[in-house]
N, C-alpha and C. Protein backbone atom coordinates (compact mmCIF):
# COMPACT_ATOMS: atom_id res chain seq x y z
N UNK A 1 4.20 2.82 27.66
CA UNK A 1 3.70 1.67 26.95
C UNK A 1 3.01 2.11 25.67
N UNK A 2 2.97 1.36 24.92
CA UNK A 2 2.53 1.40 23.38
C UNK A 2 1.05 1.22 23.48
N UNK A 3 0.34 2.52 22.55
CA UNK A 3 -1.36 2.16 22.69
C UNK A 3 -1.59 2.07 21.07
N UNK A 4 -2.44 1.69 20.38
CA UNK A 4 -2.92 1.20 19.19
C UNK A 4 -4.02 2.30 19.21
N UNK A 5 -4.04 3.41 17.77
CA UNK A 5 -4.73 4.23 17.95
C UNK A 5 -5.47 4.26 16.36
N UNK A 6 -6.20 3.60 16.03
CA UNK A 6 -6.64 3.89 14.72
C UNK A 6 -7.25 5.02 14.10
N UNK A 7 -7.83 6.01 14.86
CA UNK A 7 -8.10 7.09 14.95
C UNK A 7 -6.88 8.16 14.41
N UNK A 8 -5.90 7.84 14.62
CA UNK A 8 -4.55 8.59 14.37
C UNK A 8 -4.68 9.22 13.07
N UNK A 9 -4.03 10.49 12.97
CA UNK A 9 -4.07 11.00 11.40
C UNK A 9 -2.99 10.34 10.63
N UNK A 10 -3.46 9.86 9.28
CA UNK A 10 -2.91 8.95 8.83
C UNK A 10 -1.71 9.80 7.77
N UNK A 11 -0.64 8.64 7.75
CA UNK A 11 0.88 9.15 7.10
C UNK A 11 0.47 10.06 5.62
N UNK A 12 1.60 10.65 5.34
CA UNK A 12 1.12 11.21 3.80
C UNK A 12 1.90 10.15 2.71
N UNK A 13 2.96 9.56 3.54
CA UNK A 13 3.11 8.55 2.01
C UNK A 13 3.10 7.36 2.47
N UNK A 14 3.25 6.00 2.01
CA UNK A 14 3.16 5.05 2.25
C UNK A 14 4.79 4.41 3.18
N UNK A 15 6.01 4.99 2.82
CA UNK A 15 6.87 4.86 3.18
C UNK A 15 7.02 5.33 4.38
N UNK A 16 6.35 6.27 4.90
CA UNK A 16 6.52 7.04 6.30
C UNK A 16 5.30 6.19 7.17
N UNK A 17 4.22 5.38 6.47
CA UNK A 17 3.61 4.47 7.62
C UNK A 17 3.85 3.66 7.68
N UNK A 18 4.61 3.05 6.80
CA UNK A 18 5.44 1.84 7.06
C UNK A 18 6.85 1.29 7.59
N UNK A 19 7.62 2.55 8.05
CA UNK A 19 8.33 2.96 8.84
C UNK A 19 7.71 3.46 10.31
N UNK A 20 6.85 3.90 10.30
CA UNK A 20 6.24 3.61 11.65
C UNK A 20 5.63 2.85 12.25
N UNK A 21 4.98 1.96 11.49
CA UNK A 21 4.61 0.82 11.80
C UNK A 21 5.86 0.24 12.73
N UNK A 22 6.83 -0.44 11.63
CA UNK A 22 8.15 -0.93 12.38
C UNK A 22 8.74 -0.35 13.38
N UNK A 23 8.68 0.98 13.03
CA UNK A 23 9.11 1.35 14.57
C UNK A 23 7.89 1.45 15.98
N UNK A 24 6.62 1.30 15.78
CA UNK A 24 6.29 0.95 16.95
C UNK A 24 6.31 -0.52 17.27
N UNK A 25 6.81 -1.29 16.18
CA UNK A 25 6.75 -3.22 16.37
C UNK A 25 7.61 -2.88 17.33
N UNK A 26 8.79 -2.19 16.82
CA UNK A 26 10.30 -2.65 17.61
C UNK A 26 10.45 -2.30 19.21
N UNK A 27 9.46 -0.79 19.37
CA UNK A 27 9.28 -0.44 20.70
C UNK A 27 8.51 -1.81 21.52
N UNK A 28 7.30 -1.94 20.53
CA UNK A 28 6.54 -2.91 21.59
C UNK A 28 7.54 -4.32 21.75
N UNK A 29 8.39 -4.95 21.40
CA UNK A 29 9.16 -6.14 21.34
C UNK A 29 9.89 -5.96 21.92
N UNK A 30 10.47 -4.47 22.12
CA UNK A 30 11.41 -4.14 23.42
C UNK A 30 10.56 -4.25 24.77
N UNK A 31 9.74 -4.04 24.99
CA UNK A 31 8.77 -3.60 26.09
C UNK A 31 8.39 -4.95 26.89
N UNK A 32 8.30 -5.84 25.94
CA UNK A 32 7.68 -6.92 26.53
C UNK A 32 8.31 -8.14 26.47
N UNK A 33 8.32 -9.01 27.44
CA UNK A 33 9.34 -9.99 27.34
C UNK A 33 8.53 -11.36 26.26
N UNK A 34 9.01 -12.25 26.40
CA UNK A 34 9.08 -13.31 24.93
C UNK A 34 7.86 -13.98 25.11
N UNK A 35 7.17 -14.17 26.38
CA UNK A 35 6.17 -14.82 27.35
C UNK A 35 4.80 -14.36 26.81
N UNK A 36 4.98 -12.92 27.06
CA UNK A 36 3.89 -12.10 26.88
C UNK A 36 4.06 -11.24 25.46
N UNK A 37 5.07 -11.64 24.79
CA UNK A 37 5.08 -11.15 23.15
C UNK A 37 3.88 -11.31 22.49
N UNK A 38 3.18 -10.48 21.37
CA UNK A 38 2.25 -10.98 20.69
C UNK A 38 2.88 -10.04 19.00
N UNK A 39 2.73 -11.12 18.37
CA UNK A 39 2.81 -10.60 16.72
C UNK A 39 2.28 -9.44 16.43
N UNK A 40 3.02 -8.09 15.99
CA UNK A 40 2.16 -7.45 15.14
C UNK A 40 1.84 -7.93 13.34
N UNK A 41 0.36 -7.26 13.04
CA UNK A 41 0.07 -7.68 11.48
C UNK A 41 -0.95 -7.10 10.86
N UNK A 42 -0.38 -6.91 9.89
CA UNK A 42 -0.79 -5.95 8.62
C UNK A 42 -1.20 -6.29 7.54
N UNK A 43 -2.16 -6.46 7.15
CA UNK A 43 -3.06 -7.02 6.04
C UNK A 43 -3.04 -6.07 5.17
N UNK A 44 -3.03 -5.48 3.88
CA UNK A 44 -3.68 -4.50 2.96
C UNK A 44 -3.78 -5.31 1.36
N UNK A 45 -5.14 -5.44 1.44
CA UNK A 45 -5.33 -5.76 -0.33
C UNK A 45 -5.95 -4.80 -1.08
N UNK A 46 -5.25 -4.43 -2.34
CA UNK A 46 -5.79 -3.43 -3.30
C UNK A 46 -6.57 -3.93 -4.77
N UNK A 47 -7.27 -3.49 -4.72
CA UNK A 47 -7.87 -4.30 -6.57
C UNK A 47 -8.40 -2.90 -6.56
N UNK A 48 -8.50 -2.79 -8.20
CA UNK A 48 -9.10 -1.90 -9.42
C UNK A 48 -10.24 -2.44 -9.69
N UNK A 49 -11.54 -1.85 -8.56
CA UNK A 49 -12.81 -1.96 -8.88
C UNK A 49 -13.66 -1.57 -10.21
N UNK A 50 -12.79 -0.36 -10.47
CA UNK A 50 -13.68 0.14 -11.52
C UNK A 50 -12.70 0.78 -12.28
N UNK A 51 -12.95 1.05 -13.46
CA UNK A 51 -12.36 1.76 -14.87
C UNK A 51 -12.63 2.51 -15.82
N UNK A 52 -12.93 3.71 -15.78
CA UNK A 52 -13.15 4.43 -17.66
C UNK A 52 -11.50 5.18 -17.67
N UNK A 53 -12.05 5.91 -19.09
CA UNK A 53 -11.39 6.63 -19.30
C UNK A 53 -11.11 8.21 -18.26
N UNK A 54 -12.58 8.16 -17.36
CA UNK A 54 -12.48 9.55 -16.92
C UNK A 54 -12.50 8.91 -15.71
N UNK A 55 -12.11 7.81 -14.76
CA UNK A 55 -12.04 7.49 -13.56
C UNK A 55 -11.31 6.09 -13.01
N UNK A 56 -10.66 6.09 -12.01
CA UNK A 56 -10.18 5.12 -12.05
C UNK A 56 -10.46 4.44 -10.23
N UNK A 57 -11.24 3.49 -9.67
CA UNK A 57 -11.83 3.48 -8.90
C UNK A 57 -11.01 2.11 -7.62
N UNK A 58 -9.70 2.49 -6.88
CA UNK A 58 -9.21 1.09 -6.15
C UNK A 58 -10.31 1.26 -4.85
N UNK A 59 -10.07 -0.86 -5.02
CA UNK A 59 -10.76 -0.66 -3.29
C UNK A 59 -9.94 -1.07 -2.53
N UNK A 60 -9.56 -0.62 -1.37
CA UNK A 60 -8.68 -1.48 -0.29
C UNK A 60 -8.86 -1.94 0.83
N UNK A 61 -8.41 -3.20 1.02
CA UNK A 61 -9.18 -3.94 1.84
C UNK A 61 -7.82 -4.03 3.39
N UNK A 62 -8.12 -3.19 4.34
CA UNK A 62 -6.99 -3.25 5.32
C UNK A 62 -7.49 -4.17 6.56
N UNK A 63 -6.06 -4.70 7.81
CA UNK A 63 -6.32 -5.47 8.73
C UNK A 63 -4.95 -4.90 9.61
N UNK A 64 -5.22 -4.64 10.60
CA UNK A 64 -4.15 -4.26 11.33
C UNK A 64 -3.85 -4.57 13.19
N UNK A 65 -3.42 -5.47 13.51
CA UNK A 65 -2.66 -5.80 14.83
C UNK A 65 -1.78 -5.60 15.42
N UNK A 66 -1.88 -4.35 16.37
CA UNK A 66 -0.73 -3.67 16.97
C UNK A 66 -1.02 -4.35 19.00
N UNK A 67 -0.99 -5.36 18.81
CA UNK A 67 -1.63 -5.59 20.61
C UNK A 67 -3.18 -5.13 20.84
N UNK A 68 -3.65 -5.85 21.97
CA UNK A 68 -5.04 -5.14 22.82
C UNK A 68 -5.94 -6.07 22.29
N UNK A 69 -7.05 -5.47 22.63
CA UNK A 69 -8.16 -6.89 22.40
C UNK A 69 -8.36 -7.13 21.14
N UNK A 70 -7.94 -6.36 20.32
CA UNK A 70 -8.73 -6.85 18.64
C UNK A 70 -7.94 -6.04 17.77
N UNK A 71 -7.37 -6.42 16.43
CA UNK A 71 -7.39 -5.94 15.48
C UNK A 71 -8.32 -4.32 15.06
N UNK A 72 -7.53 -4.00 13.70
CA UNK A 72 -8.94 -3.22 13.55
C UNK A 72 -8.90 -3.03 11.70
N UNK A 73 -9.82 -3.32 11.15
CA UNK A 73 -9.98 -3.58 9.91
C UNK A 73 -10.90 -2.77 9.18
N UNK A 74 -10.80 -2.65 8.16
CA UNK A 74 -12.12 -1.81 7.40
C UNK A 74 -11.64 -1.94 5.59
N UNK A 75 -12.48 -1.22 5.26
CA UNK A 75 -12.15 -0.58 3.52
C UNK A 75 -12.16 0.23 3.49
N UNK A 76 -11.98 1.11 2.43
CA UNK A 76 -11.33 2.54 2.20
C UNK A 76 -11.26 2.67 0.37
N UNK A 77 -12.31 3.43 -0.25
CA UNK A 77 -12.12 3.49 -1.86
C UNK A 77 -11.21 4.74 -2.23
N UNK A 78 -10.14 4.69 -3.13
CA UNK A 78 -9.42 5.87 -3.67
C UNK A 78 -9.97 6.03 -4.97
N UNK A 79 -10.32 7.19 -5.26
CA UNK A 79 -10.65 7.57 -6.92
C UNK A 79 -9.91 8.32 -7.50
N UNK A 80 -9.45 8.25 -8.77
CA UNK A 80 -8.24 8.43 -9.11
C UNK A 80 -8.74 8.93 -10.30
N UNK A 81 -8.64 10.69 -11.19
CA UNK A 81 -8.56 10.96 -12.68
C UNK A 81 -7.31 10.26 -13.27
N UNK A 82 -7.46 9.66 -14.28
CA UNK A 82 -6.29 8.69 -14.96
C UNK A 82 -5.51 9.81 -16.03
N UNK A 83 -6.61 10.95 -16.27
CA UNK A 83 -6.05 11.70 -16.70
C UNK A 83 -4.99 12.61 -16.31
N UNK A 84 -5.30 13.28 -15.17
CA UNK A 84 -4.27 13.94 -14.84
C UNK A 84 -3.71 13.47 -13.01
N UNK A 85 -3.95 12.50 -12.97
CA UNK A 85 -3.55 11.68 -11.49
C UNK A 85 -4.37 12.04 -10.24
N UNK A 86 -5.26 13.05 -10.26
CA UNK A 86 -5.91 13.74 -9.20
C UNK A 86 -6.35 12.97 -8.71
N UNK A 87 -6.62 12.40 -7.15
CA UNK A 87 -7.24 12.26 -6.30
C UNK A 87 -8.47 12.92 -6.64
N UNK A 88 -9.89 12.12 -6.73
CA UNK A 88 -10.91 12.77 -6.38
C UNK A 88 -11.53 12.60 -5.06
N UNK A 89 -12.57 13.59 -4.50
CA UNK A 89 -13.03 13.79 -3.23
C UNK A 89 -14.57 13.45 -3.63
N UNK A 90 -14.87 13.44 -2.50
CA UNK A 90 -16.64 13.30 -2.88
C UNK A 90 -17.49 14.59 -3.74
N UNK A 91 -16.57 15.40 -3.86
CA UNK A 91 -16.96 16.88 -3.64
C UNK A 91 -17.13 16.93 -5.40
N UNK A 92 -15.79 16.06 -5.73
CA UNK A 92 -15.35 16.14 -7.22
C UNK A 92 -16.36 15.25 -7.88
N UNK A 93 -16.65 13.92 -7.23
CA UNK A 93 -18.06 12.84 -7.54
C UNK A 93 -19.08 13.28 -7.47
N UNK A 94 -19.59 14.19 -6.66
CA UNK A 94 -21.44 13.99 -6.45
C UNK A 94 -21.43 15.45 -6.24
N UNK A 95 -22.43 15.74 -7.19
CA UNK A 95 -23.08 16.76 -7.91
C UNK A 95 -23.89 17.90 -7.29
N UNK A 96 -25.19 16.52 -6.56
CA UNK A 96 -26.29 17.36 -5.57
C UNK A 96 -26.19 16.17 -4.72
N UNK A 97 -25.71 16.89 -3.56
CA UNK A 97 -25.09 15.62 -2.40
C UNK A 97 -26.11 15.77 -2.00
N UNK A 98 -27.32 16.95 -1.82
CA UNK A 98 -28.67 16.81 -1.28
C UNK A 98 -29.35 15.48 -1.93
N UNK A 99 -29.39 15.42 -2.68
CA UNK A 99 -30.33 14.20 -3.57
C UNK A 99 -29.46 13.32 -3.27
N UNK A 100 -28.34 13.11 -3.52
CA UNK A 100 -27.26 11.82 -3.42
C UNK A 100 -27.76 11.20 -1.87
N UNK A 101 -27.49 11.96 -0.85
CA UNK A 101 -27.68 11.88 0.35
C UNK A 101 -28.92 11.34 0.65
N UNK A 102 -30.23 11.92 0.20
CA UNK A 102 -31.58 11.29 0.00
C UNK A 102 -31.66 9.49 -0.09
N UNK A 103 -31.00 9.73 -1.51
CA UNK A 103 -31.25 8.25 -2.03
C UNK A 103 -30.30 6.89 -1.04
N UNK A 104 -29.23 7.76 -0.69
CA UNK A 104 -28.31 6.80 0.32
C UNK A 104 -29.22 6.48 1.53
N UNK A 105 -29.49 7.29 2.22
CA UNK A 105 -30.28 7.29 3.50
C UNK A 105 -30.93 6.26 3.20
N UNK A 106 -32.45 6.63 2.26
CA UNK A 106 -33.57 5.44 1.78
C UNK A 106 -33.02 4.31 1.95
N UNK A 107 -31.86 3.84 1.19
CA UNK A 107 -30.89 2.73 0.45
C UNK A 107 -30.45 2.00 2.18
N UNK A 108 -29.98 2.79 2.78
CA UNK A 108 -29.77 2.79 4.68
C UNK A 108 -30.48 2.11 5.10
N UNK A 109 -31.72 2.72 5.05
CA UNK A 109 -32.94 2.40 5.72
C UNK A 109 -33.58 1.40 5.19
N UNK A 110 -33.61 0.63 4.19
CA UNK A 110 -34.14 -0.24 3.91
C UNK A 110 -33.44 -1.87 3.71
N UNK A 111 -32.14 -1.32 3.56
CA UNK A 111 -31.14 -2.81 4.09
C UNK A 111 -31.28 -2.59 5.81
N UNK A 112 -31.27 -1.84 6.35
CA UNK A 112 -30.99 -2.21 7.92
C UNK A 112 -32.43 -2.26 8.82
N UNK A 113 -33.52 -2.19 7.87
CA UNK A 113 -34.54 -1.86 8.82
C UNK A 113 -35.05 -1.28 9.47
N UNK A 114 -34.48 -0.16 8.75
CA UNK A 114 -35.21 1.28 9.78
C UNK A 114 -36.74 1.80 9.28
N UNK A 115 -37.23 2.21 9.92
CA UNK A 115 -38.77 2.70 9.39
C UNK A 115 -38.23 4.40 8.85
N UNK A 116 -39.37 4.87 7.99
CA UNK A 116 -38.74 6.22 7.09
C UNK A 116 -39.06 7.18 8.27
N UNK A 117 -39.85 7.06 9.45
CA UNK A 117 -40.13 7.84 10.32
C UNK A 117 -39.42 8.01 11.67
N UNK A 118 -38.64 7.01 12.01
CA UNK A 118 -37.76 6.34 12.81
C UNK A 118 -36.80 7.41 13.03
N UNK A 119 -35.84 7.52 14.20
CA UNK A 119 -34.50 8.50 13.90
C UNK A 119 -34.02 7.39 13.80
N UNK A 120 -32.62 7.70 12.79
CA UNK A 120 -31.80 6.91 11.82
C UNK A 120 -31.11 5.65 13.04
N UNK A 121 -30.62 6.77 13.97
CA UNK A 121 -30.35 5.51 15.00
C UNK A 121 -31.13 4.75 15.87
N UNK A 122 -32.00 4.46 15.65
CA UNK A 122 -33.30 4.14 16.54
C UNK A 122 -32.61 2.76 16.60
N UNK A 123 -32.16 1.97 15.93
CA UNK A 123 -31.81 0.59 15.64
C UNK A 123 -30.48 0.62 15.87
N UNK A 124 -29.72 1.55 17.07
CA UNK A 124 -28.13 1.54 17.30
C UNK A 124 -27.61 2.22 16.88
N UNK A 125 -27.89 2.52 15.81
CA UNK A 125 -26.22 2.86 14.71
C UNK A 125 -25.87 4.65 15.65
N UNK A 126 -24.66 4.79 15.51
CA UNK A 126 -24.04 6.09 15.52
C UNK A 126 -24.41 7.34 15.01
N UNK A 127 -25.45 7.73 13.59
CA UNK A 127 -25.07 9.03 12.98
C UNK A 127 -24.78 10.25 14.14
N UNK A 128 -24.12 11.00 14.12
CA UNK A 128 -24.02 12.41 15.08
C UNK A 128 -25.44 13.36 14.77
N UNK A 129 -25.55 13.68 16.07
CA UNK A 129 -26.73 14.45 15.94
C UNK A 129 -27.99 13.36 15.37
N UNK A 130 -27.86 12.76 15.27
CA UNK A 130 -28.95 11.44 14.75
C UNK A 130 -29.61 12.04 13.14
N UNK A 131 -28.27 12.21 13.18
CA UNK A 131 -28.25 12.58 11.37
C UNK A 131 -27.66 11.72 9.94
N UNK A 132 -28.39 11.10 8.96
CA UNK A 132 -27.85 10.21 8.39
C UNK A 132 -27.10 11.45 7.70
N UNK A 133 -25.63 10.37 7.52
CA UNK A 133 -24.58 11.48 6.89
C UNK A 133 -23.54 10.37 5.52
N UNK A 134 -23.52 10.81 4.54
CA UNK A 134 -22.63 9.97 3.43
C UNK A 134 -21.07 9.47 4.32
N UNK A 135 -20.72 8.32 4.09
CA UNK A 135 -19.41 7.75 4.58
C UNK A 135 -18.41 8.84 3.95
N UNK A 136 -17.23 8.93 4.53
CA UNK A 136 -15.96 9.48 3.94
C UNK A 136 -15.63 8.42 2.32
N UNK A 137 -15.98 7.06 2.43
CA UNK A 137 -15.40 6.34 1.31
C UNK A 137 -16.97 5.97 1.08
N UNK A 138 -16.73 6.66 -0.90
CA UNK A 138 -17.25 6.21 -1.41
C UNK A 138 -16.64 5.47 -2.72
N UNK A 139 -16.84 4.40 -3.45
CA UNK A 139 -16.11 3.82 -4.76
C UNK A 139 -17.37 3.19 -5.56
N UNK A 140 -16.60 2.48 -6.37
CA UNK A 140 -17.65 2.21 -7.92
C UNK A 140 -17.05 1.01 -8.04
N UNK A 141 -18.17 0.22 -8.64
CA UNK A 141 -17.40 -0.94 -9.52
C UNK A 141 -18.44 -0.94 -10.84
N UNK A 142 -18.64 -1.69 -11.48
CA UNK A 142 -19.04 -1.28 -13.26
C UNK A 142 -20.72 -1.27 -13.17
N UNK A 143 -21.42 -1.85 -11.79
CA UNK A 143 -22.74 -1.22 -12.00
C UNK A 143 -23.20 -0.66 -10.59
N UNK A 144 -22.59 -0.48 -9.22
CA UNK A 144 -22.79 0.03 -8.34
C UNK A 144 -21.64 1.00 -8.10
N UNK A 145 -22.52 2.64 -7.20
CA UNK A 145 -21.91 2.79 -6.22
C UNK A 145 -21.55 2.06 -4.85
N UNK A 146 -20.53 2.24 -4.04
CA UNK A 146 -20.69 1.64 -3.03
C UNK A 146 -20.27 2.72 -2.13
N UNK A 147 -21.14 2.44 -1.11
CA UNK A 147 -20.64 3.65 0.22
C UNK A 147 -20.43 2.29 1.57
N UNK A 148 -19.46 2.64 2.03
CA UNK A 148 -18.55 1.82 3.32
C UNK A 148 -18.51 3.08 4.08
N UNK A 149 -18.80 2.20 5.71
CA UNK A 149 -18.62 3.12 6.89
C UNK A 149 -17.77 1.61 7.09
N UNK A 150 -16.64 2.09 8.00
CA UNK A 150 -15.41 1.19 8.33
C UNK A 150 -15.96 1.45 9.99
N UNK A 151 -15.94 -0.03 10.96
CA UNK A 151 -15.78 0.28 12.10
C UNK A 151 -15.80 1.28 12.87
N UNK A 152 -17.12 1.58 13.78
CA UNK A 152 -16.54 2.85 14.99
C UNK A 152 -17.50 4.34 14.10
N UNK A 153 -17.56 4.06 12.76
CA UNK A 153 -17.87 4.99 11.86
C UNK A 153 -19.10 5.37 12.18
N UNK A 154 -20.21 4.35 12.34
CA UNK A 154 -21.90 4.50 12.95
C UNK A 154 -22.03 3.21 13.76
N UNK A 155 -21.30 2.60 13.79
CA UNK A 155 -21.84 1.40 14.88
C UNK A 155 -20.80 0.85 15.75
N UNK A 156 -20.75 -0.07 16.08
CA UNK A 156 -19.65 -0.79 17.46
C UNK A 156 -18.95 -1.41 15.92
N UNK A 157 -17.63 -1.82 16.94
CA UNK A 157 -16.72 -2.77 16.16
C UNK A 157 -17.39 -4.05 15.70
N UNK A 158 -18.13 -4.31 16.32
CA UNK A 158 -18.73 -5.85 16.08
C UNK A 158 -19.42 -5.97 15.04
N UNK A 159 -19.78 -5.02 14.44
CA UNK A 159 -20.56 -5.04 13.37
C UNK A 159 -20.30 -4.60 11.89
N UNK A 160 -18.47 -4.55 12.38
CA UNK A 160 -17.66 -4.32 11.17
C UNK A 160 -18.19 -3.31 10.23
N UNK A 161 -17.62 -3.41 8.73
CA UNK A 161 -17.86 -2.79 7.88
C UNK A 161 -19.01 -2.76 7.10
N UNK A 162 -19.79 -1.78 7.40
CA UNK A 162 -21.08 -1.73 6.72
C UNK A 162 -21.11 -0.92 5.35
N UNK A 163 -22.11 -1.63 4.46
CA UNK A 163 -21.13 -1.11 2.97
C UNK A 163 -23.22 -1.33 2.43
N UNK A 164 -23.45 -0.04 1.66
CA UNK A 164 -24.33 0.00 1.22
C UNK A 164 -24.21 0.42 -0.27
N UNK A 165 -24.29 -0.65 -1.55
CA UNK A 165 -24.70 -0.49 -2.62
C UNK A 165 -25.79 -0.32 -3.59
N UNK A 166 -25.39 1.51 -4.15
CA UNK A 166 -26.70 1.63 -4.72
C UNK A 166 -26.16 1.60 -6.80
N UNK A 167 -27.52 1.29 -7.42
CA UNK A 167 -26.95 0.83 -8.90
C UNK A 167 -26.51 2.51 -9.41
N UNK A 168 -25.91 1.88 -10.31
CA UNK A 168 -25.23 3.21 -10.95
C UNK A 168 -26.47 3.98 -11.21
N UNK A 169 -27.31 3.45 -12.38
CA UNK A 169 -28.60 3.95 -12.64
C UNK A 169 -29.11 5.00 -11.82
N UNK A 170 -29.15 4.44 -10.58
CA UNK A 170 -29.87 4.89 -9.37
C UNK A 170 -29.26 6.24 -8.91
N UNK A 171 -27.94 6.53 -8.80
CA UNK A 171 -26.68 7.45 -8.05
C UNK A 171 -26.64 8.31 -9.66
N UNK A 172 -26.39 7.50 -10.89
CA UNK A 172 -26.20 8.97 -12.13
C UNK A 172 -26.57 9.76 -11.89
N UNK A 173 -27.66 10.63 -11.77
CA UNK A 173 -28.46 11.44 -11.95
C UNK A 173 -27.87 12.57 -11.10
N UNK A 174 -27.06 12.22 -9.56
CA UNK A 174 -26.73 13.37 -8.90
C UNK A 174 -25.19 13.26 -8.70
N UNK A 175 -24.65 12.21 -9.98
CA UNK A 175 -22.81 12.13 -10.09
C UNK A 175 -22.39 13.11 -11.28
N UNK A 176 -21.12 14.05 -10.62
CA UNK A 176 -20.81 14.37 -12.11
C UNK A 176 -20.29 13.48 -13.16
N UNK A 177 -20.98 13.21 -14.21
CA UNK A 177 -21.23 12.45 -14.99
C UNK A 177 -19.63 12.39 -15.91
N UNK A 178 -18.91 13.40 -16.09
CA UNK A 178 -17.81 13.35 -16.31
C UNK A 178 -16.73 12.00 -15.81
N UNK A 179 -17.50 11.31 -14.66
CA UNK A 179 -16.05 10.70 -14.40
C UNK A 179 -16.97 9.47 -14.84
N UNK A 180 -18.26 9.53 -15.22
CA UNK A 180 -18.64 7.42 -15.40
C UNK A 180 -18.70 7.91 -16.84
């Protein structure tokens, strides 16, 4: 039987997950008779959050139903040199991830209500080791960073995508400045 694994390492091109997609529709539609059929569905919206000359910032907004109790949805930012097509990493964005990391945490802790003395998860959330840690996706739009943890990332599904924006102002100081 067919299991829904979002966790899965994800395709390298878009054509090879979208060919698998269909081919696990077609397994699961074989599997199950017409009674107990349920739709698979695939949501993905892309927009161009942000723009210079030295960066180019999509956000994407995904939804995905392969059977089982729930969907599973999130965002995901790609940063893109326009110059020479590179994929950037966080590594290529932020400068002194020590300080970056600082100011995120604070930024954490003060939309969700954590006290500065508190461990980070005192109020639920996931970090490992009860360590606040920067999301895998971070993106820009023309006066915030934004950092998104997608589902499962620090908290239960139920509490979806948690997305903490800090002002550009605020994040310059430890971005390589090259890409704003």
């Amino acid at each position: 039987m067919l299991t829904s694994n979002p966790e899965k390492e994800p395709k390298t091109t878009l054509t090879a997950a979208l060919n698998d997609f269909a081919k696990s529709y077609r397994q699961f539609e074989t599997e199950f008779t017409k009674e107990h059929f349920v739709t698979f569905e695939a949501n993905i919206t892309m927009v161009l959050s942000f723009q210079s000359k030295q960066l180019l910032s999509f956000k994407t907004d995904f939804y995905f139903y392969t059977g089982g109790a729930h969907g599973y949805g999130g965002t995901d930012f790609l940063n893109i040199n326009p110059k020479t097509g590179a994929i950037l990493t966080q590594k290529d964005i932020v400068n002194d991830k020590t300080a970056f990391t600082a100011i995120a945490e604070h930024a954490f802790r003060e939309e969700y209500n954590i006290p500065k003395n508190d461990d980070i998860n005192s109020t639920g959330f996931w970090f490992e080791n009860n360590q606040f840690a920067l999301p895998k996706s971070v993106g820009f739009t023309a006066t915030e960073v934004v950092l998104t943890y997608n589902p499962y990332d620090v908290a239960p599904y139920v509490e979806g995508v948690i997305e903490i924006r800090l002002p550009i102002a605020t994040a310059q100081p430890f971005l390589n400045t090259t890409f704003l």
